[in-house]
C-alpha atoms as a PDB file:
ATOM      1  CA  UNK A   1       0.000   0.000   0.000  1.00  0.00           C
ATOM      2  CA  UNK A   2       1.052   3.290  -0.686  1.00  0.00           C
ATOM      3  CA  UNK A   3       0.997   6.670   1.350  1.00  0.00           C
ATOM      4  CA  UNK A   4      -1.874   8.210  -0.753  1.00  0.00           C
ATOM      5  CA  UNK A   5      -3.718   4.603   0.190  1.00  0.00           C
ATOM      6  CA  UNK A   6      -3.262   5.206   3.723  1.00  0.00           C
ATOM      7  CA  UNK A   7      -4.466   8.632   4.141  1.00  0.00           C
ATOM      8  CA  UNK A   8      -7.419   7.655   2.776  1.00  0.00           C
ATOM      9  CA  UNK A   9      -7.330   4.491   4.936  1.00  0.00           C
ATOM     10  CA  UNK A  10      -7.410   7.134   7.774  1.00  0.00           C
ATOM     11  CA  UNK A  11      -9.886   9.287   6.128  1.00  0.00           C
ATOM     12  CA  UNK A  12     -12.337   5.848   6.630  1.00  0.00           C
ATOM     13  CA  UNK A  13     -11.265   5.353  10.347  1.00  0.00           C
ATOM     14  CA  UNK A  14      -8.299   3.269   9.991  1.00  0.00           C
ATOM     15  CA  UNK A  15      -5.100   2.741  11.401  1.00  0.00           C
ATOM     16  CA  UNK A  16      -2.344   2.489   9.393  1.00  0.00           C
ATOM     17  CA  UNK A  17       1.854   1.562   9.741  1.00  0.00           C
ATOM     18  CA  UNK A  18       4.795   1.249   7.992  1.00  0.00           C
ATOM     19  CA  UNK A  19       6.669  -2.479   7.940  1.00  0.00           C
ATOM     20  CA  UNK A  20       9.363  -0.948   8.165  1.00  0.00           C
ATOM     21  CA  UNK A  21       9.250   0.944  11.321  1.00  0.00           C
ATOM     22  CA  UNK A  22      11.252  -0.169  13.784  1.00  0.00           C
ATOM     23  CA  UNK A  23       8.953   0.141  16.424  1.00  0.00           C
ATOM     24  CA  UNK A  24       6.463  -2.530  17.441  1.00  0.00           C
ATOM     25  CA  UNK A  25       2.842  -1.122  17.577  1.00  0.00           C
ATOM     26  CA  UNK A  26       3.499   2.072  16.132  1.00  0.00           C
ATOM     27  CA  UNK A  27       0.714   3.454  13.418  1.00  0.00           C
ATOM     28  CA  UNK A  28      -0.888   6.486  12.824  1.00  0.00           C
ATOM     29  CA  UNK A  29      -4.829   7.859  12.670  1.00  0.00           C
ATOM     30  CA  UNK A  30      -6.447  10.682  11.890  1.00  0.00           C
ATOM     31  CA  UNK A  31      -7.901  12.980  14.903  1.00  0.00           C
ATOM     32  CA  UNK A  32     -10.515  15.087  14.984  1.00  0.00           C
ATOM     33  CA  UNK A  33     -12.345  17.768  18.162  1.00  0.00           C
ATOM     34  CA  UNK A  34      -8.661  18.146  18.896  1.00  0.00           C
ATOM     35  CA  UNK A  35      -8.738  20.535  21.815  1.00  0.00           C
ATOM     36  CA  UNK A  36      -6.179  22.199  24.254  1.00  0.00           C
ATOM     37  CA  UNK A  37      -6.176  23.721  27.836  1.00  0.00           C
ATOM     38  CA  UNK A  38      -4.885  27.411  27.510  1.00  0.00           C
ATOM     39  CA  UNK A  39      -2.560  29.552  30.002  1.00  0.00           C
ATOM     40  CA  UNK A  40      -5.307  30.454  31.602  1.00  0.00           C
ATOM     41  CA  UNK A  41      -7.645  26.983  31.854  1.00  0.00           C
ATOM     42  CA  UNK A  42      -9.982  27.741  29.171  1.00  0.00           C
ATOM     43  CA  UNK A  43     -10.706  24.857  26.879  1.00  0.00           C
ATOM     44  CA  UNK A  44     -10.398  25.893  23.390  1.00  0.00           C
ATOM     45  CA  UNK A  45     -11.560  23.789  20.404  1.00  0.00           C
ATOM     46  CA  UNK A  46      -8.830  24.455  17.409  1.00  0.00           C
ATOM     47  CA  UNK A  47     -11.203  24.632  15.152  1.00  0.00           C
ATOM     48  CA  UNK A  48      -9.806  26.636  12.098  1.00  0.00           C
ATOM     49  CA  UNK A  49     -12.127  27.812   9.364  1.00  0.00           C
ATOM     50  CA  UNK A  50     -10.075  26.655   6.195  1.00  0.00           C
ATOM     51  CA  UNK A  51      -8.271  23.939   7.508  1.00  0.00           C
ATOM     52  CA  UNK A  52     -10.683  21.989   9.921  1.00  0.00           C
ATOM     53  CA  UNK A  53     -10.199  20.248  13.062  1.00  0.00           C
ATOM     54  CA  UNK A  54      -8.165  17.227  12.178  1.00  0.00           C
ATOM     55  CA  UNK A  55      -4.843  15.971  12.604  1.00  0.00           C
ATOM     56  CA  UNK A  56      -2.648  13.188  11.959  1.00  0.00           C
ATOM     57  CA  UNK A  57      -1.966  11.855  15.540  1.00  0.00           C
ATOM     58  CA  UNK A  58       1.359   9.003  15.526  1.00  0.00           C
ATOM     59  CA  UNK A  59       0.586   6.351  18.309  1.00  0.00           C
ATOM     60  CA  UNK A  60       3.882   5.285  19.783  1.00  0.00           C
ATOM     61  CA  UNK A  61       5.473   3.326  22.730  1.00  0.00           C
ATOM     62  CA  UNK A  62       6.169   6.880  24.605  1.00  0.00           C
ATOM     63  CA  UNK A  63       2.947   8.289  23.473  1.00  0.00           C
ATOM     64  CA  UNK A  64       0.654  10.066  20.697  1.00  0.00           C
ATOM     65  CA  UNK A  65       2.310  12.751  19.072  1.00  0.00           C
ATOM     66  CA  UNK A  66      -0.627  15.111  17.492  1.00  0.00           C
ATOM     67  CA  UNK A  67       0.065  16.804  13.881  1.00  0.00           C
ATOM     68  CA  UNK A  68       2.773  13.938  12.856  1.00  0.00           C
ATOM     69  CA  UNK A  69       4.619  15.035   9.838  1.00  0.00           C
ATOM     70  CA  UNK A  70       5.601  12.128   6.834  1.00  0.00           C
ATOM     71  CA  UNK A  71       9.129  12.029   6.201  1.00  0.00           C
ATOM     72  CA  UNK A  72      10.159  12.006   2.161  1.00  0.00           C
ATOM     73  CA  UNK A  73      10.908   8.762   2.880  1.00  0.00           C
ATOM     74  CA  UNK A  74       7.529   7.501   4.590  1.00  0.00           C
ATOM     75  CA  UNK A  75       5.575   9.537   1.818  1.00  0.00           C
ATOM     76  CA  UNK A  76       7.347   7.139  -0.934  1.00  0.00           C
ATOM     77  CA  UNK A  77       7.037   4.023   0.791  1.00  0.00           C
ATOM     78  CA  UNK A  78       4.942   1.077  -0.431  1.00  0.00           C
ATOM     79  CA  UNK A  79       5.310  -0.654   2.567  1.00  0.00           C
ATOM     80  CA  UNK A  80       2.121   0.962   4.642  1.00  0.00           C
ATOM     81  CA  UNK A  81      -0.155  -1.614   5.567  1.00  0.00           C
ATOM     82  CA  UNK A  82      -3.613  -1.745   7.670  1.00  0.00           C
ATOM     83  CA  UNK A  83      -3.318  -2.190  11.508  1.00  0.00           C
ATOM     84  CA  UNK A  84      -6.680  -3.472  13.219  1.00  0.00           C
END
């Protein structure tokens, strides 16, 4: 599968990964109603009006790291595949 296959993979409420990640369990997924607590305790939705509220998110072993950019190299790959 290709990257283009796996965004829209994501798009349809998959999860998707590389083979040849390193990691075990590693993928990605898309996420949406992304909010954040402010300075001040306010919770803000980042709702934006051309862009949305939806991110990549990477699901890791030390965590989920929101708005996870492709490398050239993961972009290129035809190794992504469908995680469950």
């Amino acid at each position: 599968m290709n990257f283009g296959q796996a965004i829209e993979a994501l798009k349809q409420g998959r999860k998707a990964a590389r083979e040849g990640w390193n990691g075990k369990n590693q993928y990605i997924e898309l996420a949406s109603y992304i909010s954040y607590t402010s300075a001040n305790g306010e919770i803000v939705n980042a709702n934006h009006d051309a862009i949305g509220n939806k991110a990549i998110a990477f699901v890791g072993t030390s965590g989920v790291q929101l708005g996870w950019l492709a490398s050239q190299a993961d972009m290129l790959a035809e190794d992504w595949r469908l995680v469950d």
